[in-house]
PDB file of N, CA and C in Angstrom:
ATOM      1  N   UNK A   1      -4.553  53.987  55.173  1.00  0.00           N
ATOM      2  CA  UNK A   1      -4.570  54.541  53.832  1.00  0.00           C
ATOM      3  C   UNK A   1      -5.751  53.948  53.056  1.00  0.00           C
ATOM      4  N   UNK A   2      -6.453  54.624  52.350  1.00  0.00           N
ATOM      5  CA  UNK A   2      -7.480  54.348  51.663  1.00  0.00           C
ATOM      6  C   UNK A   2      -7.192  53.742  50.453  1.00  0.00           C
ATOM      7  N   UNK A   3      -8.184  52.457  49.882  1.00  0.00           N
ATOM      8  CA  UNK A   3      -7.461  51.678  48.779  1.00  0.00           C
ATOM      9  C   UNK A   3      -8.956  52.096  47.814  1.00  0.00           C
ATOM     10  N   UNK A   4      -8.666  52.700  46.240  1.00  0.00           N
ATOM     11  CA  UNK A   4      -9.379  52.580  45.442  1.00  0.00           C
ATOM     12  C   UNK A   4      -8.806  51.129  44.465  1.00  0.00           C
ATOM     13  N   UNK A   5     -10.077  50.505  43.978  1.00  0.00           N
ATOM     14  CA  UNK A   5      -9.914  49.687  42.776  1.00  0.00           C
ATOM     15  C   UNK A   5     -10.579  49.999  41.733  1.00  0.00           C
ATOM     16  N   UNK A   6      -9.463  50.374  40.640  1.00  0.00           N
ATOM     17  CA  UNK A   6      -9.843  50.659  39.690  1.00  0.00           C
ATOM     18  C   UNK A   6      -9.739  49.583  38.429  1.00  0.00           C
ATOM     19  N   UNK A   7     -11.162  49.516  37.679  1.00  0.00           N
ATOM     20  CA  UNK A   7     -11.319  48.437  36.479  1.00  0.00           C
ATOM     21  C   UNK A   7     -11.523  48.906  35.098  1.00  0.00           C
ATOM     22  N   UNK A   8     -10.285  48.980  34.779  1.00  0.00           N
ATOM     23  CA  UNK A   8     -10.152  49.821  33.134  1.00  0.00           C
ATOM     24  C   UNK A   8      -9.440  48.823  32.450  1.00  0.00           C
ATOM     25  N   UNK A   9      -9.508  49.044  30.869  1.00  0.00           N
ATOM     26  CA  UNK A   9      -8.568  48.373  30.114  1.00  0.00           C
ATOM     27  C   UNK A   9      -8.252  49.249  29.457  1.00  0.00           C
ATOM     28  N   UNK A  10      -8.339  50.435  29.612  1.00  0.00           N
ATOM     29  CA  UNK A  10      -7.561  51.406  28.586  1.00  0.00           C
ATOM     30  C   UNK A  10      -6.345  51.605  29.278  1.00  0.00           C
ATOM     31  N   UNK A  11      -4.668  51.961  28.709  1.00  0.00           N
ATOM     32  CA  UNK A  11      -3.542  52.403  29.702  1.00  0.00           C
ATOM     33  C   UNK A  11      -3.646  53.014  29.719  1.00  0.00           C
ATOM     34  N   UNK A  12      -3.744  53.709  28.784  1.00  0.00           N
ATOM     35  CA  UNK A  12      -3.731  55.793  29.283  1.00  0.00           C
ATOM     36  C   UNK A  12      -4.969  55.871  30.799  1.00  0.00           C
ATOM     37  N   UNK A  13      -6.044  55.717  30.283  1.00  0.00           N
ATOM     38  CA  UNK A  13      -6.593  56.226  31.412  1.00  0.00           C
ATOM     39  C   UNK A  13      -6.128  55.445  32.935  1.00  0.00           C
ATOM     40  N   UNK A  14      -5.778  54.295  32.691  1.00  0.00           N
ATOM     41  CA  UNK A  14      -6.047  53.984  34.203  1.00  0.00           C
ATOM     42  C   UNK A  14      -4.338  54.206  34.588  1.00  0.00           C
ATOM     43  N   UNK A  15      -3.344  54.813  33.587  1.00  0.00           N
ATOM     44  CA  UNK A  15      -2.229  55.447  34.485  1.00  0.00           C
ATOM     45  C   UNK A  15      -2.827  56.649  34.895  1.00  0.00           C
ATOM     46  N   UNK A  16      -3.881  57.714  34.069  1.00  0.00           N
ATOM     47  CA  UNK A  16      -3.988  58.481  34.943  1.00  0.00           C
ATOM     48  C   UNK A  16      -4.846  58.618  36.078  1.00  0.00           C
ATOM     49  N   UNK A  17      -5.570  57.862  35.903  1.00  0.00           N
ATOM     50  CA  UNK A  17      -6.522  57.425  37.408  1.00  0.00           C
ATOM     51  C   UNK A  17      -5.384  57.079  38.562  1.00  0.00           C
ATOM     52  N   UNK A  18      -4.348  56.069  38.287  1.00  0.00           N
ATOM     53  CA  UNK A  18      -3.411  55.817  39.024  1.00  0.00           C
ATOM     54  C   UNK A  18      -2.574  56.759  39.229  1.00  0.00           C
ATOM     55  N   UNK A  19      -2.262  57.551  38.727  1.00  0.00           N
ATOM     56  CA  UNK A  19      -1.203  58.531  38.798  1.00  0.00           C
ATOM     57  C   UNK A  19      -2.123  59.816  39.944  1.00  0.00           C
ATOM     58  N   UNK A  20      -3.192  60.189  39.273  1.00  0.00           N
ATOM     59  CA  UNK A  20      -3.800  61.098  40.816  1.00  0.00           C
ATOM     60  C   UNK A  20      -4.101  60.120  41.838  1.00  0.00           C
ATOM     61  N   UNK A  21      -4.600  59.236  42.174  1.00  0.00           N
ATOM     62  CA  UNK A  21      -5.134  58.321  43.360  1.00  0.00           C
ATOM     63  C   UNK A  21      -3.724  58.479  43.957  1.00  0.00           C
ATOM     64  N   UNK A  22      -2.210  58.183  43.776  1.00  0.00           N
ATOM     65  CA  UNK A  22      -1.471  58.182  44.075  1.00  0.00           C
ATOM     66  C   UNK A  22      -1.030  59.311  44.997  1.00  0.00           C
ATOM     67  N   UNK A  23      -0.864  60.324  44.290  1.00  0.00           N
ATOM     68  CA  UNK A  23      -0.299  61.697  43.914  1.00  0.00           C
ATOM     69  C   UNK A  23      -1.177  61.720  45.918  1.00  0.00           C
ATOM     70  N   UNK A  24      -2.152  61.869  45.594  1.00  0.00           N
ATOM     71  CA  UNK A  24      -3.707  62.005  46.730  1.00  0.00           C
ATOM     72  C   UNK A  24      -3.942  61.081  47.738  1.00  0.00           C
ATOM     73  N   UNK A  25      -2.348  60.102  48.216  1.00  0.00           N
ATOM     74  CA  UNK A  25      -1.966  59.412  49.066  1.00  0.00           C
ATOM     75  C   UNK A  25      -2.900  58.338  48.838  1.00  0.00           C
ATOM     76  N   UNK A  26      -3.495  57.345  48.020  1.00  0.00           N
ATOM     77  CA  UNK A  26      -4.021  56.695  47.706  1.00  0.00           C
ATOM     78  C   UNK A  26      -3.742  55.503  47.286  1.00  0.00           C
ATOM     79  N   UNK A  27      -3.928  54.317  48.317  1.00  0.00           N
ATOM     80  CA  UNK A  27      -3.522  53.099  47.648  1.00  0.00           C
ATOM     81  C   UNK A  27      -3.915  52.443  46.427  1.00  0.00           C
ATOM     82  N   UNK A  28      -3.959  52.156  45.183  1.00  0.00           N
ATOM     83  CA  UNK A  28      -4.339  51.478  44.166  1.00  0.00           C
ATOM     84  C   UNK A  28      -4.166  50.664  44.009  1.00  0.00           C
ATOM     85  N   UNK A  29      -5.379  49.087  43.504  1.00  0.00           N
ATOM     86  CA  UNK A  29      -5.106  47.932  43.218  1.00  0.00           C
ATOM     87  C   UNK A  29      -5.952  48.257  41.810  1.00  0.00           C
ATOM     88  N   UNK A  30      -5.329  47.717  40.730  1.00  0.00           N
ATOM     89  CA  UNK A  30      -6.275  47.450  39.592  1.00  0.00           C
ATOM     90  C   UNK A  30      -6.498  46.650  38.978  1.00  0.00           C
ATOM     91  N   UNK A  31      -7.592  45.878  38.287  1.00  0.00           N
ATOM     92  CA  UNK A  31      -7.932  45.058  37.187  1.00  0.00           C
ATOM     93  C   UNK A  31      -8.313  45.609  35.393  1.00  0.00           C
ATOM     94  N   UNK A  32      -8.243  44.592  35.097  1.00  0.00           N
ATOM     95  CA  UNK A  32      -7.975  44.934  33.220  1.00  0.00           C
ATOM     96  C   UNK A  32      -9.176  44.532  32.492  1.00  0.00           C
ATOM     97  N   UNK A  33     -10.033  43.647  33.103  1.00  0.00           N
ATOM     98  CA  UNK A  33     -10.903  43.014  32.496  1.00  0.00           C
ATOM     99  C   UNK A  33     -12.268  43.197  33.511  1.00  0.00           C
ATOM    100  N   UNK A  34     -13.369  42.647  32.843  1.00  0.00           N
ATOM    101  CA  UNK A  34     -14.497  42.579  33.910  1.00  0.00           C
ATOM    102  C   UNK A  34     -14.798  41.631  35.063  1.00  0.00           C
ATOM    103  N   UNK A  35     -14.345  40.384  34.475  1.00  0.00           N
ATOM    104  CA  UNK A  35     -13.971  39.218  35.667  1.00  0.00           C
ATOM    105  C   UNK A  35     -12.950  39.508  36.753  1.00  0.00           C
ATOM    106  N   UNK A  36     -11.798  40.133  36.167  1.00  0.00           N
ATOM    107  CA  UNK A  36     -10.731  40.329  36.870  1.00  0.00           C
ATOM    108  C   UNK A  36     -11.156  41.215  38.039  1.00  0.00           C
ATOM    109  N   UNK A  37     -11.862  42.501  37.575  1.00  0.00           N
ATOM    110  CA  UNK A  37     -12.364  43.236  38.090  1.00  0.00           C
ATOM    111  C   UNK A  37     -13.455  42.574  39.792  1.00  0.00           C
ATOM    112  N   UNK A  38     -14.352  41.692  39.198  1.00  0.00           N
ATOM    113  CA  UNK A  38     -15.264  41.027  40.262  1.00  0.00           C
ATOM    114  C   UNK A  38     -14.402  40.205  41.108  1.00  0.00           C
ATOM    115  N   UNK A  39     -13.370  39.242  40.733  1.00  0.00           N
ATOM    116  CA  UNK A  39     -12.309  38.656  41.716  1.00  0.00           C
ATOM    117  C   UNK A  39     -11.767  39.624  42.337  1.00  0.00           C
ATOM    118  N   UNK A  40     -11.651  40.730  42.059  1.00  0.00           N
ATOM    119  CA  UNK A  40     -10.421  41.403  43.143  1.00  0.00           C
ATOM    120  C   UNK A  40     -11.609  42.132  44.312  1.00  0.00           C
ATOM    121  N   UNK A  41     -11.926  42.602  43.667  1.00  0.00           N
ATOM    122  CA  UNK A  41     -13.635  43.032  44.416  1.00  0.00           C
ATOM    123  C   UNK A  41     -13.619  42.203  45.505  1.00  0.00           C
ATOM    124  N   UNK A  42     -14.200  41.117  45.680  1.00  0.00           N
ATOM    125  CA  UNK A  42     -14.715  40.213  46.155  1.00  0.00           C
ATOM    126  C   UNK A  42     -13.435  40.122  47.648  1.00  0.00           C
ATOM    127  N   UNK A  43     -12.326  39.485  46.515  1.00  0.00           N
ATOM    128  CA  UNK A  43     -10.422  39.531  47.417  1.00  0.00           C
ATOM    129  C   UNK A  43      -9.908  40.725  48.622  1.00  0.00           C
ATOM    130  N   UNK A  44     -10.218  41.842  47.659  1.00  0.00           N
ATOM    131  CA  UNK A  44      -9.471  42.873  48.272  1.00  0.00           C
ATOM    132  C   UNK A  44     -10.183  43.668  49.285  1.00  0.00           C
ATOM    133  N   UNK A  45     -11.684  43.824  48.895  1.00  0.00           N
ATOM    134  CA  UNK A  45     -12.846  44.558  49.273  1.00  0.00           C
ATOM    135  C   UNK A  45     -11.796  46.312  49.439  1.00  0.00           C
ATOM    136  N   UNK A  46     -12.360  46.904  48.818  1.00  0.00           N
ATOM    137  CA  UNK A  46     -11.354  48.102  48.508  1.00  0.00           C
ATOM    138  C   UNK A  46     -12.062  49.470  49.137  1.00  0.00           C
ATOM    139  N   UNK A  47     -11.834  50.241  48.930  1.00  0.00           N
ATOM    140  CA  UNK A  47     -12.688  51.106  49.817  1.00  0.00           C
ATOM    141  C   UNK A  47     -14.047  51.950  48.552  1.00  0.00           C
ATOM    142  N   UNK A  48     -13.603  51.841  47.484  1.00  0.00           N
ATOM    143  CA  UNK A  48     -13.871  52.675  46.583  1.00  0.00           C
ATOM    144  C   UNK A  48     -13.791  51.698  45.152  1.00  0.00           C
ATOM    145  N   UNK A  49     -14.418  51.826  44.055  1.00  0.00           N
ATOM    146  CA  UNK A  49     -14.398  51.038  42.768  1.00  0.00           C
ATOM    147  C   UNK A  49     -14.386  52.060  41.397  1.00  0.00           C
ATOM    148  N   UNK A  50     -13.672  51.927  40.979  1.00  0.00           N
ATOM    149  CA  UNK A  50     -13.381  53.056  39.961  1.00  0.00           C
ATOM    150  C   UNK A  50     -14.047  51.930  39.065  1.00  0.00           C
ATOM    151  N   UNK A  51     -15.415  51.918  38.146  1.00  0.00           N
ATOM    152  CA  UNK A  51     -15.300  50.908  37.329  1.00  0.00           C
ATOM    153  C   UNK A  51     -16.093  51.424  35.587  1.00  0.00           C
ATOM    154  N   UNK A  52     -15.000  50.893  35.136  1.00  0.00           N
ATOM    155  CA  UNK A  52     -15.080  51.509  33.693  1.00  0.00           C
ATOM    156  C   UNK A  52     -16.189  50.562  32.873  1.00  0.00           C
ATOM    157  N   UNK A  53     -16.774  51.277  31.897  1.00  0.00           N
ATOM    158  CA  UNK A  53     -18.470  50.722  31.385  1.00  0.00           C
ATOM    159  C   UNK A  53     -17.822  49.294  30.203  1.00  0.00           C
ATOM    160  N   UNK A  54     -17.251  50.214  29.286  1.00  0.00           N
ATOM    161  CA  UNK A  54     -16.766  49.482  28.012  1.00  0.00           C
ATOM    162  C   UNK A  54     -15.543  48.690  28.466  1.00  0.00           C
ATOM    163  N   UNK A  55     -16.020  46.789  28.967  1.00  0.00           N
ATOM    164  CA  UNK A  55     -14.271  46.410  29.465  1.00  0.00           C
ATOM    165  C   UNK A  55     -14.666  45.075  27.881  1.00  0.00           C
ATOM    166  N   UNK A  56     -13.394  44.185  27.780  1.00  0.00           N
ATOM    167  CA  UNK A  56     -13.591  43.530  26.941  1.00  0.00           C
ATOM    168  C   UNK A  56     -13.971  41.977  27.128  1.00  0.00           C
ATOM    169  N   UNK A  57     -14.325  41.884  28.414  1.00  0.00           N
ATOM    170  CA  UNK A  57     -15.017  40.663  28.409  1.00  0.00           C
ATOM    171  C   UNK A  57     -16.543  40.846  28.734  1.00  0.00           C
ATOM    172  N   UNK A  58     -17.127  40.963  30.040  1.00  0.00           N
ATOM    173  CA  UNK A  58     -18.282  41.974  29.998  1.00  0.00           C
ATOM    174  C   UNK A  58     -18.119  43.500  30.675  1.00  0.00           C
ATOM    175  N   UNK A  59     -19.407  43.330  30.401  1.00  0.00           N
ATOM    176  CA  UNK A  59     -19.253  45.328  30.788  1.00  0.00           C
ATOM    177  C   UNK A  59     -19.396  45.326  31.910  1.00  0.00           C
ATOM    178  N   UNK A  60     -19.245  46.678  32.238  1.00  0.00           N
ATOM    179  CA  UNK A  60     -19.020  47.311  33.660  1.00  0.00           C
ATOM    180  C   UNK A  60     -20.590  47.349  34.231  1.00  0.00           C
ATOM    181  N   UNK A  61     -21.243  47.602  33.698  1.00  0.00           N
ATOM    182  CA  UNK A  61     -22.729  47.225  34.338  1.00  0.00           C
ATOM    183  C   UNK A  61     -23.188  46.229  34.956  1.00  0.00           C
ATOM    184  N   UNK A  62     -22.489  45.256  34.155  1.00  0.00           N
ATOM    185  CA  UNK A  62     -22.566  43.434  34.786  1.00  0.00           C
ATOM    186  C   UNK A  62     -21.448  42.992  35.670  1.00  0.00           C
ATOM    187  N   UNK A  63     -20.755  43.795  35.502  1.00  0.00           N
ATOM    188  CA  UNK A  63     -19.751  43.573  36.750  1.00  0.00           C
ATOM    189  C   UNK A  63     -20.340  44.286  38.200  1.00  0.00           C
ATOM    190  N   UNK A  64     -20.615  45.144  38.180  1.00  0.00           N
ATOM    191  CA  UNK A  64     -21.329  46.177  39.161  1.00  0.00           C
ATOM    192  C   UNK A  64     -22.553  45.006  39.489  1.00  0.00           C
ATOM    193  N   UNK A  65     -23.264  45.060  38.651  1.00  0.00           N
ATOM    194  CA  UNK A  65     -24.668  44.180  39.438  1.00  0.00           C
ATOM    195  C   UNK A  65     -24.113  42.567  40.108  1.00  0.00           C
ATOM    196  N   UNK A  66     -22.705  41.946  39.386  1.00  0.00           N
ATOM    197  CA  UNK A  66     -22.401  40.425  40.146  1.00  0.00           C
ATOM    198  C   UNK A  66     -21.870  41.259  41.639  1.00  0.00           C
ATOM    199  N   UNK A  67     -21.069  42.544  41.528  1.00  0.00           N
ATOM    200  CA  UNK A  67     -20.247  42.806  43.087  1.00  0.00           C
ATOM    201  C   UNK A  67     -21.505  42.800  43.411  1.00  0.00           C
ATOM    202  N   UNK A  68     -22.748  43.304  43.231  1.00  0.00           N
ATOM    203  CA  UNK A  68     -23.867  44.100  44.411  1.00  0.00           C
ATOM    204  C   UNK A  68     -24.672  42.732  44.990  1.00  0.00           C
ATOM    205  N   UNK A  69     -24.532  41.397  44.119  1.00  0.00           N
ATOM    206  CA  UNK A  69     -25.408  40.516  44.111  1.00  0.00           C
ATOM    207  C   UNK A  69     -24.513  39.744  45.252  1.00  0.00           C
ATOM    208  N   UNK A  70     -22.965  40.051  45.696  1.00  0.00           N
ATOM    209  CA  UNK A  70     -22.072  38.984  46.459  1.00  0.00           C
ATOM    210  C   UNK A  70     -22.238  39.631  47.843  1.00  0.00           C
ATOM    211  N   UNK A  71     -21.605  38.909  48.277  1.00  0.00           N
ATOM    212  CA  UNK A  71     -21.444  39.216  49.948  1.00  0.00           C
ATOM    213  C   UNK A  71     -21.194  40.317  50.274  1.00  0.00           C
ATOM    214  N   UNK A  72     -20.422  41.234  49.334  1.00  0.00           N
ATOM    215  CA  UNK A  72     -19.980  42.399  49.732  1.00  0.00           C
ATOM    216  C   UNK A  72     -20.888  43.362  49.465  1.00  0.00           C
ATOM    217  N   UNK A  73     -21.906  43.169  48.442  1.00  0.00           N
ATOM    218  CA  UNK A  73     -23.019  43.690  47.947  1.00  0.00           C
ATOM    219  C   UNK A  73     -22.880  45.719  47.754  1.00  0.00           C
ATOM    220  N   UNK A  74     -23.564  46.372  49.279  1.00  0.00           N
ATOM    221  CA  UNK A  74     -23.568  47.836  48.996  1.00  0.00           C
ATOM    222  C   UNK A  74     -22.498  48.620  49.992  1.00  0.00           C
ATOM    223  N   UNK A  75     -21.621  47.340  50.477  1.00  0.00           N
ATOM    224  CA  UNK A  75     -21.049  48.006  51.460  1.00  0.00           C
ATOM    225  C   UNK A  75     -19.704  48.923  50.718  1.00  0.00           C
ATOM    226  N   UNK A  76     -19.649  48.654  49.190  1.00  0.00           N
ATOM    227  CA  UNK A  76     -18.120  49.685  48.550  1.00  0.00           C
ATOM    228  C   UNK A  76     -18.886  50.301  47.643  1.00  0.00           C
ATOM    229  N   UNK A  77     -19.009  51.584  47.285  1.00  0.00           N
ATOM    230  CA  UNK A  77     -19.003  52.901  47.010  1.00  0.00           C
ATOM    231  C   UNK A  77     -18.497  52.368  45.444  1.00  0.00           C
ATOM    232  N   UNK A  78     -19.526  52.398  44.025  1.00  0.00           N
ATOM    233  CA  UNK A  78     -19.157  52.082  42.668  1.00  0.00           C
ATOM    234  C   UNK A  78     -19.386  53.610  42.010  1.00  0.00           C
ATOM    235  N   UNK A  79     -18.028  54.069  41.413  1.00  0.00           N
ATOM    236  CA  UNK A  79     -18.585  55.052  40.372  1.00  0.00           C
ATOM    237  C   UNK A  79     -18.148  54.554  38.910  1.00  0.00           C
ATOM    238  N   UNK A  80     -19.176  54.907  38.272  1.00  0.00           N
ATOM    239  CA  UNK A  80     -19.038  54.232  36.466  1.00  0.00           C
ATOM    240  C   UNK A  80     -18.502  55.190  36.376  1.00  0.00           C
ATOM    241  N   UNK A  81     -16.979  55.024  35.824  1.00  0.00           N
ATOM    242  CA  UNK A  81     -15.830  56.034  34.309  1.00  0.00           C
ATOM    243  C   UNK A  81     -16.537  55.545  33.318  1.00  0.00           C
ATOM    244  N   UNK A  82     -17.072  56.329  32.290  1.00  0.00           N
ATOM    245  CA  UNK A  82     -17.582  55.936  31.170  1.00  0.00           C
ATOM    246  C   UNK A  82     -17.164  57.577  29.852  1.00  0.00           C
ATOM    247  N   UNK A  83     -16.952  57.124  28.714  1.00  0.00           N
ATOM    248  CA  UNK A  83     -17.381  58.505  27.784  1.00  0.00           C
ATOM    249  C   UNK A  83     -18.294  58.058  27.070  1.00  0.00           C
ATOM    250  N   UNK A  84     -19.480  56.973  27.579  1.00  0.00           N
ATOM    251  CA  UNK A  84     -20.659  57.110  26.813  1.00  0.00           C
ATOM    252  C   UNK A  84     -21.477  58.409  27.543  1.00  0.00           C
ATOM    253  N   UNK A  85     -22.166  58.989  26.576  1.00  0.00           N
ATOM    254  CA  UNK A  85     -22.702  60.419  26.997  1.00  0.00           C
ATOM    255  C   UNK A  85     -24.029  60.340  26.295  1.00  0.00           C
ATOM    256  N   UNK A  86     -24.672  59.249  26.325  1.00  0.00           N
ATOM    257  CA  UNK A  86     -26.101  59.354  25.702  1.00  0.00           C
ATOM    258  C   UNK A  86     -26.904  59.673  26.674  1.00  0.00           C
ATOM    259  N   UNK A  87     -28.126  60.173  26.290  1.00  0.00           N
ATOM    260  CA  UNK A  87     -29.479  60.621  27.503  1.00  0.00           C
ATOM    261  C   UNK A  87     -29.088  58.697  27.997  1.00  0.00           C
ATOM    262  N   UNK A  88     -29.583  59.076  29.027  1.00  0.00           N
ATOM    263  CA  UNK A  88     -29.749  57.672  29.983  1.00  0.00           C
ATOM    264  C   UNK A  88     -28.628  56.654  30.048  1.00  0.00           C
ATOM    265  N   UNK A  89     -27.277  57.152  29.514  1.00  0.00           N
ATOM    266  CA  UNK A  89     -26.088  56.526  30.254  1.00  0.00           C
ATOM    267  C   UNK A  89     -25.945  56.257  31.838  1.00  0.00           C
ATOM    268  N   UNK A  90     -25.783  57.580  32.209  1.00  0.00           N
ATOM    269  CA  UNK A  90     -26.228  57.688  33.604  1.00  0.00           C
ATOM    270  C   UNK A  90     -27.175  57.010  34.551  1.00  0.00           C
ATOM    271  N   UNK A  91     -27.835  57.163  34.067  1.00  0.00           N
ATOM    272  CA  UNK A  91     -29.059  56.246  34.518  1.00  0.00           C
ATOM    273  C   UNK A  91     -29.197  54.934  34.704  1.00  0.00           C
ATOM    274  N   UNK A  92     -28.537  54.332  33.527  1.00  0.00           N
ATOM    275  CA  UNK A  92     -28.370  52.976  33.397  1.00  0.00           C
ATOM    276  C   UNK A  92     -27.328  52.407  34.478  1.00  0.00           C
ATOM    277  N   UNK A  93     -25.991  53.374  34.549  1.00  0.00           N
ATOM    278  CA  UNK A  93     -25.037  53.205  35.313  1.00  0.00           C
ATOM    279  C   UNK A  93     -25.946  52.766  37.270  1.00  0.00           C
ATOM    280  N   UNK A  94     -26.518  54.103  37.340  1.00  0.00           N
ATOM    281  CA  UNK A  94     -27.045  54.179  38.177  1.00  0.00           C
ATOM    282  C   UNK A  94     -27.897  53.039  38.904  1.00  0.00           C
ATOM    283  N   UNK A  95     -28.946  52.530  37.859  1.00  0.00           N
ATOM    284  CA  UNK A  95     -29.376  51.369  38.202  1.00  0.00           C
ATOM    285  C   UNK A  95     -28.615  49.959  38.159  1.00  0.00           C
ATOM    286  N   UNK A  96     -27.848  49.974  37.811  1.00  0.00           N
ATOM    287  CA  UNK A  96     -26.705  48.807  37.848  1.00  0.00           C
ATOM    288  C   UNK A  96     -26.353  48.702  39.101  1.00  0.00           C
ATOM    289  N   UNK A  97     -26.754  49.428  39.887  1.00  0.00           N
ATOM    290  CA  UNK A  97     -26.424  50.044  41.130  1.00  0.00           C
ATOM    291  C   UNK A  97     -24.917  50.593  41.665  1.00  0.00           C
ATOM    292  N   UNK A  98     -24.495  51.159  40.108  1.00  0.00           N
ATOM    293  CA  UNK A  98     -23.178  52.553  40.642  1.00  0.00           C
ATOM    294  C   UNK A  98     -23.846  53.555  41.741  1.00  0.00           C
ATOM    295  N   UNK A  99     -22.965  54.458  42.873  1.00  0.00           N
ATOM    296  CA  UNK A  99     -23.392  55.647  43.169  1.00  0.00           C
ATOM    297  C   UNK A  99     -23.065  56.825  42.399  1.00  0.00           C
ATOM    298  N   UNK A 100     -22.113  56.708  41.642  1.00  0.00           N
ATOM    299  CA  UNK A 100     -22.195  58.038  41.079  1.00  0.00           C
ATOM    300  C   UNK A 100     -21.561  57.871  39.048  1.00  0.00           C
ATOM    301  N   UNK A 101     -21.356  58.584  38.541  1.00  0.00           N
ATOM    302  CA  UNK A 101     -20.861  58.587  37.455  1.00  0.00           C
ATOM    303  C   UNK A 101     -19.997  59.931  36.999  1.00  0.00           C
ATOM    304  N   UNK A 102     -18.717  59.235  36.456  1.00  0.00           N
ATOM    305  CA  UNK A 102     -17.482  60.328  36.340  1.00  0.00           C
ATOM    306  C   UNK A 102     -17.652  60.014  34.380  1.00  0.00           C
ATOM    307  N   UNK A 103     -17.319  61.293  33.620  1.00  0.00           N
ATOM    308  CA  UNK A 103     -17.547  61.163  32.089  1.00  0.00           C
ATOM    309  C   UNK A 103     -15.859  61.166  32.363  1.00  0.00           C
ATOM    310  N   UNK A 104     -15.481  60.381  30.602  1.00  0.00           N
ATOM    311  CA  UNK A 104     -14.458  60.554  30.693  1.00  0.00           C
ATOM    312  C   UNK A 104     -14.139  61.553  29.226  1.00  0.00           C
ATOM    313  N   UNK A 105     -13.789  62.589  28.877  1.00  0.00           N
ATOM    314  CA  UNK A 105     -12.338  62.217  29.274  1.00  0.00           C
ATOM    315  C   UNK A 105     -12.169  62.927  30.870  1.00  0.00           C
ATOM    316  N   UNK A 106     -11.064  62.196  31.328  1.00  0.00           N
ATOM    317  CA  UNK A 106     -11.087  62.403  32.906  1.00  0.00           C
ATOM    318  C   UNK A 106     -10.261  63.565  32.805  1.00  0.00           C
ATOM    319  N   UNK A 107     -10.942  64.870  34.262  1.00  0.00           N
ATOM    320  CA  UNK A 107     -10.229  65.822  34.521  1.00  0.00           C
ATOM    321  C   UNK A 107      -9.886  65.796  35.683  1.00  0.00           C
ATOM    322  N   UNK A 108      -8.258  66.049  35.579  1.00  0.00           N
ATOM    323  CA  UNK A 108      -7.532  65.863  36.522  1.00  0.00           C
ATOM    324  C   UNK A 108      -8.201  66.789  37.409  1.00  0.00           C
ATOM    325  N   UNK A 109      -8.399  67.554  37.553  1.00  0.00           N
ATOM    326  CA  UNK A 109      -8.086  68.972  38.582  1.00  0.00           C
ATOM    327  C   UNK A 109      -9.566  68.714  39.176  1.00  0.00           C
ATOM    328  N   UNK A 110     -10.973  68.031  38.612  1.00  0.00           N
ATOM    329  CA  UNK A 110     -12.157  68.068  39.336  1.00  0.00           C
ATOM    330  C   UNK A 110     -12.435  66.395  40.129  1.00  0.00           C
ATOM    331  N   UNK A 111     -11.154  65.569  39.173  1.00  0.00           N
ATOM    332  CA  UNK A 111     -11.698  64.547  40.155  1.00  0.00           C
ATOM    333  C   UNK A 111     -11.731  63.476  41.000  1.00  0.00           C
ATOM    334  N   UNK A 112     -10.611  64.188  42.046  1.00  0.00           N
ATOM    335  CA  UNK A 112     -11.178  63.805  43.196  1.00  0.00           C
ATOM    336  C   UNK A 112     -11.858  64.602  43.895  1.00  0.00           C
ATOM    337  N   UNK A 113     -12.148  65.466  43.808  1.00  0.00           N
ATOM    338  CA  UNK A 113     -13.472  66.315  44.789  1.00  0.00           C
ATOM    339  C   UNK A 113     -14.156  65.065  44.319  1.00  0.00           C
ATOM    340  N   UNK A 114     -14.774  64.586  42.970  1.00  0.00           N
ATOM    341  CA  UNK A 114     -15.952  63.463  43.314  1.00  0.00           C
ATOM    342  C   UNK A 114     -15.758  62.072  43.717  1.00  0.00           C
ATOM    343  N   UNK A 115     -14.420  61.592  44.097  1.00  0.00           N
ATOM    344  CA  UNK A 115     -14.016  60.388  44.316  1.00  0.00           C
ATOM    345  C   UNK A 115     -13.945  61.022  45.940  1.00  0.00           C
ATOM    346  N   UNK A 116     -13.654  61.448  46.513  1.00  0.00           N
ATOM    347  CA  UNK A 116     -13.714  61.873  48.128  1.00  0.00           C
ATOM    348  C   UNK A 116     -15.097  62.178  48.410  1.00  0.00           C
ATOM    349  N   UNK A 117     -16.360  62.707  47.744  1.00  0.00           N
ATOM    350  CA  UNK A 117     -17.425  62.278  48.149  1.00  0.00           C
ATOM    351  C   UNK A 117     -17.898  61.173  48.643  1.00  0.00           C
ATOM    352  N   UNK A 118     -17.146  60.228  48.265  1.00  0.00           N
ATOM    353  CA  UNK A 118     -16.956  58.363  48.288  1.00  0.00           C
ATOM    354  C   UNK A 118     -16.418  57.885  49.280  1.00  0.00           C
ATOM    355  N   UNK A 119     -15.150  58.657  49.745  1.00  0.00           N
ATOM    356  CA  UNK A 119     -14.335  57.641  50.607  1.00  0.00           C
ATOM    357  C   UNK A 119     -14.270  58.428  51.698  1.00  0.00           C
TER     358      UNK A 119
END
């Protein structure tokens, strides 16, 4: 069974991230914070990283560049959840070295077609 880790601190969203990953036979481990997020990373090595931009200790950008900088580096698949929507959000995500970027608000019905591009 395939394990996504997902790193949100919002509940709503990351029950519903959890609630389809599930639904879509999907194991879920999650973190709340950005540290929390890089320890489990590191722990669990997951197949997939759901990782959200805005967390409240650091951001998801700096979490993304400490996983890419560790041992585990490019071997797990990062997509930034973000509803920042400025020109060069994306981009930024991107060079943080995410592979892909999901806007939020999240739609159920499109996404995992882009989370199975991943796993």
């Amino acid at each position: 069974m395939k394990r996504v880790l997902i790193i949100e601190d919002n509940a709503d969203n990351m029950y519903l991230m959890k609630f389809i990953l599930e639904a879509n036979n999907i194991n879920v481990i999650m973190a709340t914070t950005g540290l929390e997020g890089i320890e489990t990373a590191l722990k669990e090595k997951p197949d997939l990283i759901l990782m959200d931009i805005q967390l409240p200790d650091i951001n998801g950008l700096e979490v993304t560049k400490r996983i890419r900088e560790s041992d585990i580096s490019n071997s797990i698949p990062i997509l930034a959840v973000s509803s920042y929507a400025m020109t060069g959000d994306k981009q930024k995500a991107l060079d943080a070295g995410c592979n892909g970027y999901i806007e939020k608000p999240i739609e159920p019905e499109t996404i995992m077609d882009k989370i199975n591009k991943f796993l």
